[in-house]
Structure formats: structure tokens, C-alpha cells
Protein backbone atom coordinates (compact mmCIF):
# COMPACT_ATOMS: atom_id res chain seq x y z
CA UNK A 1 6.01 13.72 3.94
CA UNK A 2 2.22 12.82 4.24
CA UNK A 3 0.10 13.94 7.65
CA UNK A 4 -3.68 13.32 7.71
CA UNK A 5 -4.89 14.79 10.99
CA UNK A 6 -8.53 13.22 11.92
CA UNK A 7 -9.69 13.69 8.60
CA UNK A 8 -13.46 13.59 7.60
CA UNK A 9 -15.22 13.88 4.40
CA UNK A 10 -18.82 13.68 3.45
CA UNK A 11 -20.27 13.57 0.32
CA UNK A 12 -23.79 14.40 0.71
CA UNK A 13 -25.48 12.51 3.63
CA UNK A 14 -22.30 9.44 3.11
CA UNK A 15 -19.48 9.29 5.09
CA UNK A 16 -16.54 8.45 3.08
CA UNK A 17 -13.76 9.13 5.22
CA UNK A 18 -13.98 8.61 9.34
CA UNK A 19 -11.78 10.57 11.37
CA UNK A 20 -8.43 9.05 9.07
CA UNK A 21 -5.09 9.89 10.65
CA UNK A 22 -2.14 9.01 8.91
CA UNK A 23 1.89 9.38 8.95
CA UNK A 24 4.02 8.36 5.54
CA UNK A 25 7.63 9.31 6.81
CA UNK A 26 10.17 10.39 4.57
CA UNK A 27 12.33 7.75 2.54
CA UNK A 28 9.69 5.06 2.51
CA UNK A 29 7.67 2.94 0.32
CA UNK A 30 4.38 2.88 1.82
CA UNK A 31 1.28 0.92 0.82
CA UNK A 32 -2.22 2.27 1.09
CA UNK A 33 -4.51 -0.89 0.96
CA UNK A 34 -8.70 -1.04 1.19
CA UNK A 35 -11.31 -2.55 -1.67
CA UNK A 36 -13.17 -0.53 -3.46
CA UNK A 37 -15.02 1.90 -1.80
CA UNK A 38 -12.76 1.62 1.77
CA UNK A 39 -11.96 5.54 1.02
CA UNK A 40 -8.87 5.17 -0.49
CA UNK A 41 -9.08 7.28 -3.44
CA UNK A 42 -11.11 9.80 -1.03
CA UNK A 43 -7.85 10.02 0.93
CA UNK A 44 -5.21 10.82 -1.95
CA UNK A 45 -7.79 12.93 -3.80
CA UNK A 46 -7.57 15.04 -0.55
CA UNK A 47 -3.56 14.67 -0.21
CA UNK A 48 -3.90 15.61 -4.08
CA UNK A 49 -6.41 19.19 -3.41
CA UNK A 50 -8.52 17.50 -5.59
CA UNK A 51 -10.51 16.63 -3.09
CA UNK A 52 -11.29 18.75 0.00
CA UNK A 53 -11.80 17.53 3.08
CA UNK A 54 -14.80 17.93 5.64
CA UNK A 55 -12.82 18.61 8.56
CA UNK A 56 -9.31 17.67 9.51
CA UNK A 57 -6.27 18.59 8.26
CA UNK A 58 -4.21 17.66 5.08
CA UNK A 59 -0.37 18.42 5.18
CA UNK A 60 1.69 17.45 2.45
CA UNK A 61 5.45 18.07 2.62
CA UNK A 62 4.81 19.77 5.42
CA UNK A 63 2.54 22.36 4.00
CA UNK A 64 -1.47 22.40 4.67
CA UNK A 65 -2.91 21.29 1.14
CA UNK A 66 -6.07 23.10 1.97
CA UNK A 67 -4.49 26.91 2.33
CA UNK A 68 -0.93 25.81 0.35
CA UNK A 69 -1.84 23.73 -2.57
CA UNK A 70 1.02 24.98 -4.39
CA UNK A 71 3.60 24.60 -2.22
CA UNK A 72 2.14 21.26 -0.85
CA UNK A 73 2.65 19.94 -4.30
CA UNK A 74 5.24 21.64 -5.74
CA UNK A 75 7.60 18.49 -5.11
CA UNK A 76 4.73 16.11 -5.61
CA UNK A 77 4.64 13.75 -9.04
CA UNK A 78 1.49 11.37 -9.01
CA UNK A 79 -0.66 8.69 -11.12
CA UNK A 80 -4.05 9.02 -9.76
CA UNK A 81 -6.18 6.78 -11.33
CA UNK A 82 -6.23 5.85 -14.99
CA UNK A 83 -3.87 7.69 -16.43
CA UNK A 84 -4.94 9.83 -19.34
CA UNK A 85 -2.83 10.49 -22.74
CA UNK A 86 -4.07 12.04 -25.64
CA UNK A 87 -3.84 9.35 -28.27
CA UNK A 88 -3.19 10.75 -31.36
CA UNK A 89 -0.06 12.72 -29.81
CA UNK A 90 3.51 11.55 -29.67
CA UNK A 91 4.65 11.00 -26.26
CA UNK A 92 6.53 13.59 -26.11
CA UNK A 93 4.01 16.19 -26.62
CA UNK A 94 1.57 14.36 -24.11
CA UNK A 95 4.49 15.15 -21.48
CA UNK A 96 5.03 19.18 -22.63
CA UNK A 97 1.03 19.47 -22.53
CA UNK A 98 0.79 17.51 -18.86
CA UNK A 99 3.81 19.26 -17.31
CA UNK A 100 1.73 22.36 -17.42
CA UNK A 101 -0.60 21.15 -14.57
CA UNK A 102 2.50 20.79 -12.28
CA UNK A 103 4.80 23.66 -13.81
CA UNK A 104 6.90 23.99 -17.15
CA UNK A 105 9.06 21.66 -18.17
CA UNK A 106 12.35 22.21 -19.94
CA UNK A 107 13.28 20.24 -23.39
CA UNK A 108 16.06 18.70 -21.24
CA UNK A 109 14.17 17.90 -18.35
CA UNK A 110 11.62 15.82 -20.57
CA UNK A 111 14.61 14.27 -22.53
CA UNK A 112 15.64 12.68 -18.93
CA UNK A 113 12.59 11.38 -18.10
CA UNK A 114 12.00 9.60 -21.43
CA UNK A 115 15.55 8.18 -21.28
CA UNK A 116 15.05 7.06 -17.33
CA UNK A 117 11.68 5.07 -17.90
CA UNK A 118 13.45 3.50 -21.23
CA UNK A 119 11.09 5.11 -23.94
CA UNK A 120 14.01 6.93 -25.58
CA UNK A 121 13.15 5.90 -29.09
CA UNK A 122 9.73 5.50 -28.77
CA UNK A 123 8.97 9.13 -27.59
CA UNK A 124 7.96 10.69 -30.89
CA UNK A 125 5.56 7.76 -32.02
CA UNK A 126 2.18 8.34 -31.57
CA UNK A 127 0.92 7.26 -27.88
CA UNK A 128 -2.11 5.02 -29.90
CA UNK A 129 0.68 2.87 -30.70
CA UNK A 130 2.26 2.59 -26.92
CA UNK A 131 1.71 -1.06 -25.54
CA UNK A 132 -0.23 -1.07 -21.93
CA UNK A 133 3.53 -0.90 -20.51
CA UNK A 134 4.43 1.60 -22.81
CA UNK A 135 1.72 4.06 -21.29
CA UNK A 136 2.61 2.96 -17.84
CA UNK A 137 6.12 4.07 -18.22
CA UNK A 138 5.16 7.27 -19.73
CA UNK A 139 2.87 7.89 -16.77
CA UNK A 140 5.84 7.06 -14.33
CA UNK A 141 7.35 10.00 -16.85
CA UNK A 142 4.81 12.38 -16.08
CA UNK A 143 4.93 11.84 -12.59
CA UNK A 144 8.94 12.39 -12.61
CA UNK A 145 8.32 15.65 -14.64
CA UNK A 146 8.75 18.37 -11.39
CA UNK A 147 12.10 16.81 -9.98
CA UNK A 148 9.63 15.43 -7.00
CA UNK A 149 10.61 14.51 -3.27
CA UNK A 150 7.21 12.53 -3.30
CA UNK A 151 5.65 10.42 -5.77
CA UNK A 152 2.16 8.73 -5.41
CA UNK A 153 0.95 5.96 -7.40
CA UNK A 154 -2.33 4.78 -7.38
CA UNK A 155 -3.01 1.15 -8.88
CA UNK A 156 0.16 1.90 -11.15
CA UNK A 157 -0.43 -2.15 -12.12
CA UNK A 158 -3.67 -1.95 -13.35
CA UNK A 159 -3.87 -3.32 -17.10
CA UNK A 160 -0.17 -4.67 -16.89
CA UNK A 161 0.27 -8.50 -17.72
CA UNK A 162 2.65 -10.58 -15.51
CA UNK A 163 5.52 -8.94 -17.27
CA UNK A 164 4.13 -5.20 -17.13
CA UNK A 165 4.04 -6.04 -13.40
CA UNK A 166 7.50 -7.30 -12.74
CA UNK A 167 9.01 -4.65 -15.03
CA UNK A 168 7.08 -2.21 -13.07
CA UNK A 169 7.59 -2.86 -9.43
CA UNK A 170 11.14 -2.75 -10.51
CA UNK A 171 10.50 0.18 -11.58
CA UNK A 172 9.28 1.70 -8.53
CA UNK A 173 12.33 -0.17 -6.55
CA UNK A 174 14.82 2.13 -9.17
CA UNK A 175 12.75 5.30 -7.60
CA UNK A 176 13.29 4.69 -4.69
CA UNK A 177 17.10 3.54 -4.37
CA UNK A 178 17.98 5.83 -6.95
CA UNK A 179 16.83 8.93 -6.60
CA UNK A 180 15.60 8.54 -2.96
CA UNK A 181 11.50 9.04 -3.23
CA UNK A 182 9.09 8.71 -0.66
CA UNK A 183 6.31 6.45 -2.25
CA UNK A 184 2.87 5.98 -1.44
CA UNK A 185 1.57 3.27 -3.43
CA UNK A 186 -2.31 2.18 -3.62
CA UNK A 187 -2.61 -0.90 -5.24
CA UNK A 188 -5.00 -4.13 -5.05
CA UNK A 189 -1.94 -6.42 -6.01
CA UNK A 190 -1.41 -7.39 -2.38
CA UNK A 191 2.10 -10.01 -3.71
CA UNK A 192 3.43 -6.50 -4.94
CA UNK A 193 2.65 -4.13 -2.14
CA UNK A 194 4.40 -7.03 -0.06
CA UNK A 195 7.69 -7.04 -1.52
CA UNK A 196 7.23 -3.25 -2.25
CA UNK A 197 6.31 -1.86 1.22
CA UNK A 198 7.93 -1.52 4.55
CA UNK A 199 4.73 -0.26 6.16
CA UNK A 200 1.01 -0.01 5.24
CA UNK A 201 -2.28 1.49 6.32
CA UNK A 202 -5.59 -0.46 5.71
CA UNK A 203 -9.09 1.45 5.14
CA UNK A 204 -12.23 -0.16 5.63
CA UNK A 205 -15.72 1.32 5.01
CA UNK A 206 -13.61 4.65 5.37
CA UNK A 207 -12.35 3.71 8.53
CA UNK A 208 -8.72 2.74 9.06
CA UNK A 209 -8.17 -0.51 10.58
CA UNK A 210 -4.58 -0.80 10.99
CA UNK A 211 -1.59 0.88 10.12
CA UNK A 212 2.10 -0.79 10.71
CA UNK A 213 5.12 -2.57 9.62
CA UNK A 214 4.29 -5.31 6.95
CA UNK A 215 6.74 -7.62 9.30
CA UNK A 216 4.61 -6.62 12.29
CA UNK A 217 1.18 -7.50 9.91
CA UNK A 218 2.53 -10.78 8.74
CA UNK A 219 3.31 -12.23 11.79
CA UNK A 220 -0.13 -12.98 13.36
CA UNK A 221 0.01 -12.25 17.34
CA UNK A 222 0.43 -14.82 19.86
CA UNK A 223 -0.40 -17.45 16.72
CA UNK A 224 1.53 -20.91 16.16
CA UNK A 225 2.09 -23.38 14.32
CA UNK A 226 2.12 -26.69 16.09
CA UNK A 227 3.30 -30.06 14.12
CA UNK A 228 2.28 -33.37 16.86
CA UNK A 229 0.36 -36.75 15.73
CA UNK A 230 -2.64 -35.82 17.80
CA UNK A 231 -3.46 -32.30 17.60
CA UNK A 232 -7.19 -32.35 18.96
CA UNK A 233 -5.63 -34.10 22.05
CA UNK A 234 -3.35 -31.03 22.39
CA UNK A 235 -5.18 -28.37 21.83
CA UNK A 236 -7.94 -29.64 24.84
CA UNK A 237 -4.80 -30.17 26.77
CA UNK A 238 -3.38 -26.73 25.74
CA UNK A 239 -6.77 -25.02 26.47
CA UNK A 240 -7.85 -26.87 29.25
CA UNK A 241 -4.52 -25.22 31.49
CA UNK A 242 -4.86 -21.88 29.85
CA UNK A 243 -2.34 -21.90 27.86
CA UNK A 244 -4.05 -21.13 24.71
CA UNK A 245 -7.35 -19.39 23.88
CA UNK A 246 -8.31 -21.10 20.75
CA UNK A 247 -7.18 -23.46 17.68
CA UNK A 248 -7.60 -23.95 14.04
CA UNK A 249 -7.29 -25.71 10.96
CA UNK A 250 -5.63 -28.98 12.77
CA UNK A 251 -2.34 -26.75 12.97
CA UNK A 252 -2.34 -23.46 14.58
CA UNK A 253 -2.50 -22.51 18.29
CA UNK A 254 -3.01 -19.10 19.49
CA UNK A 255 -1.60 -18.45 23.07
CA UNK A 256 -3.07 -16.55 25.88
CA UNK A 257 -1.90 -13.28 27.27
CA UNK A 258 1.77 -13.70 28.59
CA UNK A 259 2.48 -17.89 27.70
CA UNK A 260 5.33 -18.99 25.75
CA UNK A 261 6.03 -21.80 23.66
CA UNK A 262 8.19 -23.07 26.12
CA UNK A 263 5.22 -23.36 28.46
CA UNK A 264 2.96 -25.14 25.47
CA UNK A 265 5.57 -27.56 25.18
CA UNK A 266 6.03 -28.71 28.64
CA UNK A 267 2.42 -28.85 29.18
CA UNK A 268 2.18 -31.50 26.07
CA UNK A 269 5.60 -33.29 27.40
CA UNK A 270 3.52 -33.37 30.40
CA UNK A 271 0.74 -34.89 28.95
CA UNK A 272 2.92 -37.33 27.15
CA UNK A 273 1.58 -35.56 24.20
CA UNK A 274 4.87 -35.68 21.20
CA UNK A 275 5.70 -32.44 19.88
CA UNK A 276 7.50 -32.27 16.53
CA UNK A 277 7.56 -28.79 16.08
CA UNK A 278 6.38 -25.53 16.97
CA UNK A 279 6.64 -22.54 15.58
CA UNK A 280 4.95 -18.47 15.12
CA UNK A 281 3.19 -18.68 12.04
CA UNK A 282 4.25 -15.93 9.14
CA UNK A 283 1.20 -15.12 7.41
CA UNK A 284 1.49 -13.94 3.83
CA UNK A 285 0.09 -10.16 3.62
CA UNK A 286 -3.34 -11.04 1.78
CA UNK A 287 -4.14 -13.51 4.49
CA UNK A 288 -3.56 -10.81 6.84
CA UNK A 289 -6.17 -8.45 5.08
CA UNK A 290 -8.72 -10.44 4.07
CA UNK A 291 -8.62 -11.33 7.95
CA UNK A 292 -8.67 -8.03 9.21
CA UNK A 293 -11.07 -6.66 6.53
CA UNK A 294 -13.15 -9.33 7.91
CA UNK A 295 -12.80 -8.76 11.49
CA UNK A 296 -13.36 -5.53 11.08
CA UNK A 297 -16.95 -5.70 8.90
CA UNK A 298 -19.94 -3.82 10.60
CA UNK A 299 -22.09 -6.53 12.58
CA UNK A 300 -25.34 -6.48 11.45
């Protein structure tokens, strides 16, 4: 649904994008992750043709954004950045005024949008009155307005209290089991993007550092948990015979190319060394990034 082909854009004399390739296949909920700055927004402005890129090449259901705008987006619905309403209109005019950016609306159409995000009621008040959930859902409207294939949401839970964010990531679950989106979704709640996503793509300094299943990210390579009543004695054993390359935090183990666990544990039975468990260690996904995003930080 989404191809980036060694994309580059410069604004002025700064590099904001480095050579970013990137796949979103169809049917999935995929995260876009970075802090501010990494080039995210660069990357769906360009996806977007708001933005246009250096060099490179921007396809977005399968047409070149660049040369096709239209048709690249003609199945597209998005919130890109903070979402703007005008106020002292109902919310039902907001959406017949929006809709003309992406194409006319019908009466009917904008009826099933309202009654979808749960505003039927609501939709003739004046959007001044709209709680911060209130607006999200109408912007989740907006987006649905052209019948889309694609939506992309970018920080859709900024502003939304602990409630707005549940209510809103089921939201987002509802789009995509029941009317069978692809999603990209940019967002700095990294608890959110991991029970959202199935895959995700993480910019740094414009640069893309890794792109991947979530399951893949979570579960930190070669790296174990080991549970035994003298873990300094077993990690010199462990790295004295090769076994492992390193240790940390009195409790994790990270093996060398080609070991096993099995071969940990008979080294430390070995060693007469007890072993009360071992295990591979799940990370959750914001240990992951801030991991990578410091791994991966210029050195000076």
C-alpha cells in the first residue's frame, strides 16, 4: 500500500530524510516510530504530496505520489498532525467543508461516518463544545470521509486522557477488523503502538534503524535470562568457555554466535554452578527503542 524507494529530502543545507526505504503491505497495522525530529513527519508529508521529496520515489497505492497525487490518494483518509476544526461550526459542517480537500461527500456518506465514530447526536452542536475525544472521533470521521483502502494516523493520541486513549485504540482495532484498512500509525505512545502493530519501522536522525515484526523487536537476540544463586560466578564461567559474549544487570546473558541454552547449562552443571532457570528474555517494545535509538546515536 505504502513504497518509499531510497528516499531523500533536504531542506536547505539539512538532511531530513537519508536514503528511507520502506514497505507497509496491505491489511496491516503498521507503526512508524522516531522522536521528534527522526524524520517522521518528513516521511508521511511526502506519502501525503505535501511534501516532495529530494530524490527517491514515493508510491502510494501503487501509484507514484510525485506524478499521480490524485490517484495516489484517492483511497487515502489521514490525520496528519493536529487536527484542525473550525470552532464555531457544527460538526457536521466541519466534515462537508473538509471533504472538499479529498472529494465531495454525499449527505449519506457523512451521516455514516458520524454514526460509525458514535457522534450521532452530537453532530450539529458546535465543535467549541466537542470534548478532546469528541474532536478525535470527528477527525477519525474526516479521515473515513472517501470510503479509503488506507488510513494514516499520525499521533491520533495526542491530548487524549487514559480514557481518550483506550476508547481510541479501540477505535483503530474496529478499522481495521471491520472494514479491513491498512493503517500506518505514528505515535509516541510506544504501550499503544505495541498492542496496535504487527510490524514497525524506526527513524533516527532521518535514518531508519530497523524495520520488522514487533515479536521479532521484542525478543532481544541471543539474550537470556538466567535465575542461579551466584550469577557473577556464572557469567566468568559462561564467558570464560565462550559461551557468552557479555552480561548484565545480575540476570541476563547474551550468547555467542551459534550456542544454545542447552550448552550454557551444561557448562554451569559442569562447574557445579545451580541453575534455576533460564530463559530468552521478552523485552517490552520501549525497552527495545530506547535501546536501539541509543545504539544507533552518532558517536561523537
Amino acid at each position: 500500500m505504502i513504497s518509499l524507494g531510497n528516499v531523500q529530502k533536504i531542506f536547505g543545507g539539512r538532511v531530513a530524510l537519508h536514503g528511507l526505504t520502506l514497505e507497509v503491505p496491505q491489511g496491516e497495522i503498521f507503526g512508524l516510530l522516531g522522536h521528534n525530529g527522526a524524520g517522521k513527519s518528513t516521511a508521511i508529508g511526502m506519502m501525503l504530496g505535501q511534501v516532495w521529496p529530494t530524490s527517491g520515489v514515493v508510491k502510494v497505492c501503487g501509484h507514484d505520489v510525485t506524478t499521480h497525487r490524485a490517484k495516489a490518494l484517492q483511497k487515502v483518509g489521514a490525520i496528519f498532525e493536529a487536527p484542525a476544526f473550525y470552532d464555531y461550526l457544527s460538526g457536521r459542517r466541519n466534515l462537508e467543508i473538509l471533504c472538499q480537500y479529498s472529494g465531495p461527500a454525499s449527505p449519506q456518506r457523512i451521516r455514516e461516518v458520524v454514526e460509525w465514530v458514535g457522534l450521532t447526536g452530537r453532530e450539529d452542536s458546535k465543535v467549541r463544545t466537542y470534548s478532546h475525544g469528541m474532536r478525535a472521533r470527528l477527525a477519525i470521521a474526516q479521515a473515513l470521509l472517501p470510503q479509503p483502502e488506507l488510513v494514516i494516523l499520525d499521533e491520533p493520541g495526542s491530548g487524549l486522557d487514559p480514557e481518550g486513549i483506550a476508547e481510541m485504540r479501540q477505535t483503530i482495532l474496529r478499522l481495521h477488523r471491520e472494514m479491513g484498512l491498512t493503517i500506518l500509525l505514528s505515535s509516541h505512545l510506544l504501550s499503544e503502538v505495541e498492542q496496535l502493530c504487527s510490524r514497525i519501522a524506526v527513524l533516527n536522525q532521518g535514518r531508519k534503524v530497523f524495520d520488522g515484526r514487533i515479536a521479532d523487536a521484542k525478543t532481544a537476540a541471543g539474550r537470556l535470562t538466567l535465575k542461579t544463586p551466584d550469577f557473577a560466578k556464572a557469567a566468568a564461567v559462561l564467558t570464560e568457555s565462550g559461551i557468552i559474549t557479555g552480561s548484565a544487570d545480575g540476570k541476563f546473558i547474551v550468547l555467542s554466535g551459534g550456542q544454545t541454552t542447552a550448552e550454557a547449562v551444561k557448562a554451569l552443571v559442569s562447574a557445579n554452578i545451580p541453575v534455576d532457570g533460564i530463559w530468552h528474555h521478552e523485552q517490552t517494545l520501549e525497552e527495545f527503542y530506547l535501546e536501539l535509538i541509543k545504539e544507533s546515536a552518532p558517536r561523537n
